[in-house]
PDB file of N, CA and C in Angstrom:
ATOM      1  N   UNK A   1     107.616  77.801  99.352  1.00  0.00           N
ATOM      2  CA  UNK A   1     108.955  77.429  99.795  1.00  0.00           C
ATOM      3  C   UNK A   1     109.649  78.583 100.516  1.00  0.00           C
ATOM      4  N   UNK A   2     109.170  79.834  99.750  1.00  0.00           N
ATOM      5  CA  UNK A   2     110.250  81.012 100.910  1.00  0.00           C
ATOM      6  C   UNK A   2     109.261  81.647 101.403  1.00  0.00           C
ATOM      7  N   UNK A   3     108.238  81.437 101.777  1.00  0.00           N
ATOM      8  CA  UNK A   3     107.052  82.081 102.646  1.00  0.00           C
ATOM      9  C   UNK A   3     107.973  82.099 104.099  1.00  0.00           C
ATOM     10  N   UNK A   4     107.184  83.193 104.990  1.00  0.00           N
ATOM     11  CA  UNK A   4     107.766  83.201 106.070  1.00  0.00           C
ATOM     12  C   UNK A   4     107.146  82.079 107.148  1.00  0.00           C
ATOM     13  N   UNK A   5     108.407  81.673 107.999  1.00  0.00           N
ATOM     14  CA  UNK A   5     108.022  80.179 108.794  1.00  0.00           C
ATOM     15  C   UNK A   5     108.527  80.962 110.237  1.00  0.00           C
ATOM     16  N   UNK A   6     107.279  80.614 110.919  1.00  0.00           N
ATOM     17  CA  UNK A   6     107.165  81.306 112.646  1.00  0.00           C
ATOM     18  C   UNK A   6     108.108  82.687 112.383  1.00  0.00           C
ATOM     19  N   UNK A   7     107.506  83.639 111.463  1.00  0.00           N
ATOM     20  CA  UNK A   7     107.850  84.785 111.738  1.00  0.00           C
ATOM     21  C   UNK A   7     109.327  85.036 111.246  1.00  0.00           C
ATOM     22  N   UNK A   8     110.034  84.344 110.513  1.00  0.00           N
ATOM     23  CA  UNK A   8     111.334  84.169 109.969  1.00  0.00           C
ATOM     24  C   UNK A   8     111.437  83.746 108.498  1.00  0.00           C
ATOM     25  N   UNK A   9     112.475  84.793 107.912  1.00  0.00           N
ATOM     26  CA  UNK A   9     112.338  84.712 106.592  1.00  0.00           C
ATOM     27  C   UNK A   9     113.828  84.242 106.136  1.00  0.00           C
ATOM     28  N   UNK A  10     114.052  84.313 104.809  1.00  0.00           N
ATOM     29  CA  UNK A  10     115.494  83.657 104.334  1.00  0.00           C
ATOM     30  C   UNK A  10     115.804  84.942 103.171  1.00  0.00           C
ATOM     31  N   UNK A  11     117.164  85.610 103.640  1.00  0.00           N
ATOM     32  CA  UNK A  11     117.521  86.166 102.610  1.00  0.00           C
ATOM     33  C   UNK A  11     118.978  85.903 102.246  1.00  0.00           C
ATOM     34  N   UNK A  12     119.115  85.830 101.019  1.00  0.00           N
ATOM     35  CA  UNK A  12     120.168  85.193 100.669  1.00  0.00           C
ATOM     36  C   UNK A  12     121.173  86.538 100.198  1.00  0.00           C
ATOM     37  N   UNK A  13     122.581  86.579 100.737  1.00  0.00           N
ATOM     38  CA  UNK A  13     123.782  88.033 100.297  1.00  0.00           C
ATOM     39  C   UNK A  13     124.439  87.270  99.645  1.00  0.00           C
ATOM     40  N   UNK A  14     124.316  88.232  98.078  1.00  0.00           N
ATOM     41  CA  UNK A  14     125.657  87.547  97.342  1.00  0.00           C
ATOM     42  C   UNK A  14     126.883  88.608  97.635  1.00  0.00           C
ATOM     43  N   UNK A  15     128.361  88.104  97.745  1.00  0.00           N
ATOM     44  CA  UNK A  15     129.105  88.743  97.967  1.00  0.00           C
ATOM     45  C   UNK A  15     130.028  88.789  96.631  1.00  0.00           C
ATOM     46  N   UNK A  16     129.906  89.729  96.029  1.00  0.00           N
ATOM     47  CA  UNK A  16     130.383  89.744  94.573  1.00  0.00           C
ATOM     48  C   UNK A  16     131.855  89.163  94.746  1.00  0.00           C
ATOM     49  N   UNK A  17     133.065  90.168  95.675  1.00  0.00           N
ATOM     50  CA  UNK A  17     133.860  90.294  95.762  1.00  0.00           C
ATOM     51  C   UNK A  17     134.486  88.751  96.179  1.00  0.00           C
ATOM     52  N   UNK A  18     133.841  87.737  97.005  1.00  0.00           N
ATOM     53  CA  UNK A  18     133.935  86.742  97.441  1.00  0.00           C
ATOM     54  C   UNK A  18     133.536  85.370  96.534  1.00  0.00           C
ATOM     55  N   UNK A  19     132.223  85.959  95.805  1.00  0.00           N
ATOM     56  CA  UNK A  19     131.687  85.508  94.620  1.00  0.00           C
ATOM     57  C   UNK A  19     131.141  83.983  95.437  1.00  0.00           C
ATOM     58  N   UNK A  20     130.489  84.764  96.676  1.00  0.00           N
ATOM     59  CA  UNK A  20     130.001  83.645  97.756  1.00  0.00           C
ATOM     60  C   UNK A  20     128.292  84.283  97.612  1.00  0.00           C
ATOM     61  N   UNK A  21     127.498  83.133  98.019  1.00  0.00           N
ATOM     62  CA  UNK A  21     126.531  83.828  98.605  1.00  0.00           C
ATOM     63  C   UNK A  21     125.382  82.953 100.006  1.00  0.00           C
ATOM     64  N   UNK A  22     125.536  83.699 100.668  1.00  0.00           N
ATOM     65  CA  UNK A  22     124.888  83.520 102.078  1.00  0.00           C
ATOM     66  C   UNK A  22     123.895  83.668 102.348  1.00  0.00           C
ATOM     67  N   UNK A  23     122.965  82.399 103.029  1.00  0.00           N
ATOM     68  CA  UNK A  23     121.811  82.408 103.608  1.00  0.00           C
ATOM     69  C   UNK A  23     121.343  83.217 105.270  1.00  0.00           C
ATOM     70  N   UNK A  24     120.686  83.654 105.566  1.00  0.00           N
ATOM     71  CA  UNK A  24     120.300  84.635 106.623  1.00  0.00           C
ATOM     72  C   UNK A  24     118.985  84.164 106.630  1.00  0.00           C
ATOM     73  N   UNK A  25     118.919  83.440 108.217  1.00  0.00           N
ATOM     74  CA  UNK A  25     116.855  83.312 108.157  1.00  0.00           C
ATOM     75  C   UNK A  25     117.128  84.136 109.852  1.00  0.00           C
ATOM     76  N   UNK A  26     116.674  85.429 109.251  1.00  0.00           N
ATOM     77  CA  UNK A  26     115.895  86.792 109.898  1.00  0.00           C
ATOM     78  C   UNK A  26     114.765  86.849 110.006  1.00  0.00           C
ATOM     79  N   UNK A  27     114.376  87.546 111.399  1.00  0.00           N
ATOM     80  CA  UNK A  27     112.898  88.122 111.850  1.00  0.00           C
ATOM     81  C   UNK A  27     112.359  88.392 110.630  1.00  0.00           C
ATOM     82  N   UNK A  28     111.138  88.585 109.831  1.00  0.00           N
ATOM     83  CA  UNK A  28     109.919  89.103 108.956  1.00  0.00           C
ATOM     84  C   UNK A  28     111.019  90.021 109.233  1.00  0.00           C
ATOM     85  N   UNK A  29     110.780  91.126 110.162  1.00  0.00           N
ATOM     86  CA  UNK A  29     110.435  92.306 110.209  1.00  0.00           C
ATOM     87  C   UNK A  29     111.931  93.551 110.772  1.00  0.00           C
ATOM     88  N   UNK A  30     113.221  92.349 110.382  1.00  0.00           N
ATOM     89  CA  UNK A  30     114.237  93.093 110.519  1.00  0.00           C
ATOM     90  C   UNK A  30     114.912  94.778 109.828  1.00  0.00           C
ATOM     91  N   UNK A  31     115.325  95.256 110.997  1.00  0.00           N
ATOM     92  CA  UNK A  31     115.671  96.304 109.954  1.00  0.00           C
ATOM     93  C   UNK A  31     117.236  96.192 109.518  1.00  0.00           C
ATOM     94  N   UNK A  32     117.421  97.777 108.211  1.00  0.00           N
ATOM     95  CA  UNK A  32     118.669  97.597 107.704  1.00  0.00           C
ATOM     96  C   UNK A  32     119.856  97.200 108.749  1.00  0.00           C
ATOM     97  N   UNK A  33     119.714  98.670 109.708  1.00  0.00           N
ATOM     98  CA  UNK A  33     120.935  98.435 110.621  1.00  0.00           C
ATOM     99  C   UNK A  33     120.912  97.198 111.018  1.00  0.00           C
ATOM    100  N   UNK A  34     119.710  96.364 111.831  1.00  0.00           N
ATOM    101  CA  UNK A  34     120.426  94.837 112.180  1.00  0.00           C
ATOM    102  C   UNK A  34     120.606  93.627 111.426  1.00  0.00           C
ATOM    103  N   UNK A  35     120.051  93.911 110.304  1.00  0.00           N
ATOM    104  CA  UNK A  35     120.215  92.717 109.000  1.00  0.00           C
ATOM    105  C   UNK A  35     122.055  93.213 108.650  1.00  0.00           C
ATOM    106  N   UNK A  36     122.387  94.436 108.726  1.00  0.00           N
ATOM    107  CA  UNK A  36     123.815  94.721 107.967  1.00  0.00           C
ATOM    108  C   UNK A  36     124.632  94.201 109.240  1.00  0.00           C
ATOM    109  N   UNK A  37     124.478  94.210 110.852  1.00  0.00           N
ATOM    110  CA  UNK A  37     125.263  93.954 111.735  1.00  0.00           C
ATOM    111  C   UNK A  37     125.529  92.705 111.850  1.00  0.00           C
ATOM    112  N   UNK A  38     124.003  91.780 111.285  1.00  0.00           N
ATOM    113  CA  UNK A  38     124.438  89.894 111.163  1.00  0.00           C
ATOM    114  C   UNK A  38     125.500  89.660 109.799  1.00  0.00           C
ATOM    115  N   UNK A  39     124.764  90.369 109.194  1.00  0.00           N
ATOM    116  CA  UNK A  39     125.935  90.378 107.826  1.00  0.00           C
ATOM    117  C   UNK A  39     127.167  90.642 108.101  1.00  0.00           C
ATOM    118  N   UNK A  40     127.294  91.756 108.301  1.00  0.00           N
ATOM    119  CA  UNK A  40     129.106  92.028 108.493  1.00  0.00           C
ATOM    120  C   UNK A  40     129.625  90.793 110.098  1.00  0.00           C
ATOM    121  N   UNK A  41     128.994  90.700 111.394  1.00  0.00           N
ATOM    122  CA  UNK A  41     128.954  89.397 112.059  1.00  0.00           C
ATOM    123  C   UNK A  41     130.281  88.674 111.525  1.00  0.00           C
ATOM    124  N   UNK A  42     128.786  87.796 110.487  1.00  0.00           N
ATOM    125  CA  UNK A  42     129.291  86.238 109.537  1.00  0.00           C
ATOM    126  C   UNK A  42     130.126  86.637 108.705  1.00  0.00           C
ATOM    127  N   UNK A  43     130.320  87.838 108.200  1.00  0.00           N
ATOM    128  CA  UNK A  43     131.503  88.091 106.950  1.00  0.00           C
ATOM    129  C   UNK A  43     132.783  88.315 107.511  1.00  0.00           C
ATOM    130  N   UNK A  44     132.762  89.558 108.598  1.00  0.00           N
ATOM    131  CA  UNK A  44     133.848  89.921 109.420  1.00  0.00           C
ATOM    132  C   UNK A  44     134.508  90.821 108.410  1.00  0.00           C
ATOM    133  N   UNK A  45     134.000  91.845 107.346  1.00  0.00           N
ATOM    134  CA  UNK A  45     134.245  92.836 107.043  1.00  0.00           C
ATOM    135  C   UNK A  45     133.022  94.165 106.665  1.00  0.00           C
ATOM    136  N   UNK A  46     132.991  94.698 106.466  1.00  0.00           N
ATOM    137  CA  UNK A  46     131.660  96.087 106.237  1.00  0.00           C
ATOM    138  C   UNK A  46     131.588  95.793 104.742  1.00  0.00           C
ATOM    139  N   UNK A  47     130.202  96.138 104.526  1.00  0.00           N
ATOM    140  CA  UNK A  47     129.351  96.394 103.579  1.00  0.00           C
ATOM    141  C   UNK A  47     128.351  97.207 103.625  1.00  0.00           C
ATOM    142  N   UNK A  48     127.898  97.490 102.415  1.00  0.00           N
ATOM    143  CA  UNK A  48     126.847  98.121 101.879  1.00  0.00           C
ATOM    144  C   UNK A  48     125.937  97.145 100.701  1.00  0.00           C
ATOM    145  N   UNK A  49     124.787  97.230 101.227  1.00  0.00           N
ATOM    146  CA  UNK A  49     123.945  96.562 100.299  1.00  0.00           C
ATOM    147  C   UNK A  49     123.552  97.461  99.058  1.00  0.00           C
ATOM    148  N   UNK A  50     123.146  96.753  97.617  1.00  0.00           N
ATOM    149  CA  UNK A  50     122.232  97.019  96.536  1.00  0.00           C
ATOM    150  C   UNK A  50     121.468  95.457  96.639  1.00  0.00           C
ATOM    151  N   UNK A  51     120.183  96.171  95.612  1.00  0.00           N
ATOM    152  CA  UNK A  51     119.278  95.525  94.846  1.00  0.00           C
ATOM    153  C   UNK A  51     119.900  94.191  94.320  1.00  0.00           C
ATOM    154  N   UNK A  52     119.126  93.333  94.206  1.00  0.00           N
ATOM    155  CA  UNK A  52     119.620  91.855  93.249  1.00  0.00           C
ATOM    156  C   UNK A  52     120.225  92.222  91.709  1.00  0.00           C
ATOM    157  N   UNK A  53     120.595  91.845  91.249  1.00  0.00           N
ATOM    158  CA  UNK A  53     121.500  92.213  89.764  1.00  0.00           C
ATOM    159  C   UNK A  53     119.956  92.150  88.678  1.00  0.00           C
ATOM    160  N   UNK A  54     119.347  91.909  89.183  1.00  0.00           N
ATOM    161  CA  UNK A  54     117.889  91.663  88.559  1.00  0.00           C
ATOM    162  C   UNK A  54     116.763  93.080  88.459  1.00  0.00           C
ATOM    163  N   UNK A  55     117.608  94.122  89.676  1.00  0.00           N
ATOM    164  CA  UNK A  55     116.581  95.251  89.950  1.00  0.00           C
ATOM    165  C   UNK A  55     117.643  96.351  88.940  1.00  0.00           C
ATOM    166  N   UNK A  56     117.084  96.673  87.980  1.00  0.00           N
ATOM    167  CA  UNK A  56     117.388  98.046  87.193  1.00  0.00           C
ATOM    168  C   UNK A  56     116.983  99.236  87.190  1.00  0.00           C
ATOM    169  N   UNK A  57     117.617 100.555  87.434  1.00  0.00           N
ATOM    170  CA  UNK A  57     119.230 100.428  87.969  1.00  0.00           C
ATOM    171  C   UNK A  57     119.420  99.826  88.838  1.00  0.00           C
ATOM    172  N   UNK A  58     120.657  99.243  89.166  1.00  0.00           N
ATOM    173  CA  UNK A  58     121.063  98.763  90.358  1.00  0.00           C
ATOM    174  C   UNK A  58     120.921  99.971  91.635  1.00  0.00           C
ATOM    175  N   UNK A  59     120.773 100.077  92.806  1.00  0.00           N
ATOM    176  CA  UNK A  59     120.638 100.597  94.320  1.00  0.00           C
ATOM    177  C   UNK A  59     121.190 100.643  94.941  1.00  0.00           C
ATOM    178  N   UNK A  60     121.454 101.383  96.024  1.00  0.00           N
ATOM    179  CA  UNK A  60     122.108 100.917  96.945  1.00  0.00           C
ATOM    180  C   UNK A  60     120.580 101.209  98.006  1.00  0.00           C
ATOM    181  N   UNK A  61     121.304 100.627  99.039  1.00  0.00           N
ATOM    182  CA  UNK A  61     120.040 101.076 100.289  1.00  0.00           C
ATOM    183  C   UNK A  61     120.536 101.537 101.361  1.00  0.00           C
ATOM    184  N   UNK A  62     120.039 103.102 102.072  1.00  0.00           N
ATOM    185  CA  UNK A  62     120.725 103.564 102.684  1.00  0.00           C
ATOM    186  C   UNK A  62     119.521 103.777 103.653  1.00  0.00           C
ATOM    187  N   UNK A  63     118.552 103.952 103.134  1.00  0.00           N
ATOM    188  CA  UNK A  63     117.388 103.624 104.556  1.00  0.00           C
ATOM    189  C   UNK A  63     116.445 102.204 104.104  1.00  0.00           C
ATOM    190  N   UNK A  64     116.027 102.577 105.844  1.00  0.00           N
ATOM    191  CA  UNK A  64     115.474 101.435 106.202  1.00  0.00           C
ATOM    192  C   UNK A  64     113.975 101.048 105.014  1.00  0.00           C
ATOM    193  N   UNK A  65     113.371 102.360 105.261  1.00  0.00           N
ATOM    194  CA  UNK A  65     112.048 101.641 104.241  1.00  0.00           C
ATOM    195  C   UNK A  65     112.311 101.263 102.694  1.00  0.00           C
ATOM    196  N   UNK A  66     113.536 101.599 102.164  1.00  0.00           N
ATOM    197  CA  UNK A  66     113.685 100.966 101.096  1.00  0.00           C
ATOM    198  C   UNK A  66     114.298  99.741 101.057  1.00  0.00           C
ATOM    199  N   UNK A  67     114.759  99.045 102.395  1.00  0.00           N
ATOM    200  CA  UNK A  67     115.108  97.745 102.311  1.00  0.00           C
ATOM    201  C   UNK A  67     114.399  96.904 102.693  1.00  0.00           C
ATOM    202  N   UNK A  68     113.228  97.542 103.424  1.00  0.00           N
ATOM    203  CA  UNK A  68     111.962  96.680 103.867  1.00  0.00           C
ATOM    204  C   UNK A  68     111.128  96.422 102.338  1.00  0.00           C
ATOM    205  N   UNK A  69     111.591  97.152 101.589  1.00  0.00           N
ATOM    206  CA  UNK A  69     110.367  97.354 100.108  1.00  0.00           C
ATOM    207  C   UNK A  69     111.294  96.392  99.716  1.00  0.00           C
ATOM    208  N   UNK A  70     112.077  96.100  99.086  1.00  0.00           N
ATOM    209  CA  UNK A  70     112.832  95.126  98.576  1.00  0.00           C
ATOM    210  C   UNK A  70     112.744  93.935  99.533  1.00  0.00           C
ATOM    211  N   UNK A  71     112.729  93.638 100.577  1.00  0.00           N
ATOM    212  CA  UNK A  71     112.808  92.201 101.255  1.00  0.00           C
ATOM    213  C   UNK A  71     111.440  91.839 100.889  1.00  0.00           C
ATOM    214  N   UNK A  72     110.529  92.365 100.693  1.00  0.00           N
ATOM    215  CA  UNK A  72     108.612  92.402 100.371  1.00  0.00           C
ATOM    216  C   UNK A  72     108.864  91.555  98.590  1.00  0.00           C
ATOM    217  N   UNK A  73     109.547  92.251  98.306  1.00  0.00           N
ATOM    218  CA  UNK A  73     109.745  91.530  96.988  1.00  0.00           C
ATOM    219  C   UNK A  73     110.832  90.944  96.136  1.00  0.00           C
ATOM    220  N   UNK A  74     111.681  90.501  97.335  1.00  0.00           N
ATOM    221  CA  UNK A  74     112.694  89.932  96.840  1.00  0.00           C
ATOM    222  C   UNK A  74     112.435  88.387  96.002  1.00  0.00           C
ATOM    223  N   UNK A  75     110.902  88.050  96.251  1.00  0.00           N
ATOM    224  CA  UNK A  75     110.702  86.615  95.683  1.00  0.00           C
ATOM    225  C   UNK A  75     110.428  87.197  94.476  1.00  0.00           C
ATOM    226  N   UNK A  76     110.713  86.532  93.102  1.00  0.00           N
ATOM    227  CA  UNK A  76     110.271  86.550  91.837  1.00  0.00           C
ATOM    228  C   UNK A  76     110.317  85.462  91.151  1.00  0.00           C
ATOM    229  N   UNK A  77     109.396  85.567  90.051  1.00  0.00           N
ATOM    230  CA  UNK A  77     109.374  84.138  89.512  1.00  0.00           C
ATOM    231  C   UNK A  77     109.599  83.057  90.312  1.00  0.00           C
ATOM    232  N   UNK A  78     109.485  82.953  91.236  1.00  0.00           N
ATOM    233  CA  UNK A  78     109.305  81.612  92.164  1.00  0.00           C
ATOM    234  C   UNK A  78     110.820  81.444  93.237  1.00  0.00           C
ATOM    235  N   UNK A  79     111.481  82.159  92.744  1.00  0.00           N
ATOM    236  CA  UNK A  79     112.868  82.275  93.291  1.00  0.00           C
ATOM    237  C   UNK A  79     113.394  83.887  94.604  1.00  0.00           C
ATOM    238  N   UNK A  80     113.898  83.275  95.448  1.00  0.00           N
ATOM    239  CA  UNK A  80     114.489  84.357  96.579  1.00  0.00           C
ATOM    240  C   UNK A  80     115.436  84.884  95.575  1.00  0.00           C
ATOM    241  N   UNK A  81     115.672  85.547  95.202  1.00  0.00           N
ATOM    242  CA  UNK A  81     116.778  86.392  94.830  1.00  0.00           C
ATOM    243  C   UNK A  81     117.539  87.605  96.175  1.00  0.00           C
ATOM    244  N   UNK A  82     119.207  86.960  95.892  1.00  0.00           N
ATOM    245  CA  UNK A  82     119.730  87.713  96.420  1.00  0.00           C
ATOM    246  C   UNK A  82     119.686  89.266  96.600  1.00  0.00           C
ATOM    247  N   UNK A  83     120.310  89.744  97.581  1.00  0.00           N
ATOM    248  CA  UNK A  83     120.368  91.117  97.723  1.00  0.00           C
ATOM    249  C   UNK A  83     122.374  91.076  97.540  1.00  0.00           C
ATOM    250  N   UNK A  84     122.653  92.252  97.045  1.00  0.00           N
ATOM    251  CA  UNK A  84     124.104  92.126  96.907  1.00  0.00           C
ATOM    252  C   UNK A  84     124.570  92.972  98.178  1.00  0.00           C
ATOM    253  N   UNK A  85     126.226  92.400  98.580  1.00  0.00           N
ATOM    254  CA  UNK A  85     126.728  92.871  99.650  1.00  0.00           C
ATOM    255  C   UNK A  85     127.609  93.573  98.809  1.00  0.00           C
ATOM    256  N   UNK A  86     128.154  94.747  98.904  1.00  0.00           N
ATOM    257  CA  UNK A  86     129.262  95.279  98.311  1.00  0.00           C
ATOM    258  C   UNK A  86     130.496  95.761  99.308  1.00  0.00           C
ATOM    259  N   UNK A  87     131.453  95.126  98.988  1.00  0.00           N
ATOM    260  CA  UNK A  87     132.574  95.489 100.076  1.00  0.00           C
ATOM    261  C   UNK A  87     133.047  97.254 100.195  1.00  0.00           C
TER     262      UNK A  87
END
């Protein structure tokens, strides 16, 4: 179900502060800076991403190869789990 389709994946931002959370179907192979520029886009304020409430400790991600390592395994137990937006 969240396998990638023609090269496009689905990641879902929860926005704590909004207590919303948003679907994003991005390139495979997006990086931080342009995954955070569609994000802030559709939100119309800045953020900073962490880890799903599921990854202990919680993260933040400030480079790129650690948000590529997390989008690699954001599926668990059968489920996309969000990445959090933090205002």
């Amino acid at each position: 179900k969240w396998a990638p389709k023609q090269g496009r994946i689905t990641i879902k931002v929860f926005v704590p502060s909004t207590d919303d959370i948003w679907m994003f179907r991005v390139p495979q192979d997006i990086s931080l800076t342009d995954f955070t520029s569609r994000v802030v886009g559709k939100l119309g304020f800045s953020v900073s991403f962490s880890g799903s409430v599921w990854d202990e400790p919680q993260y933040y991600f400030s480079k790129n190869d650690r948000f590529k390592s997390w989008v690699k395994g954001r599926i668990r137990f059968g489920r996309n789990l969000p990445i959090v937006a933090h205002v």
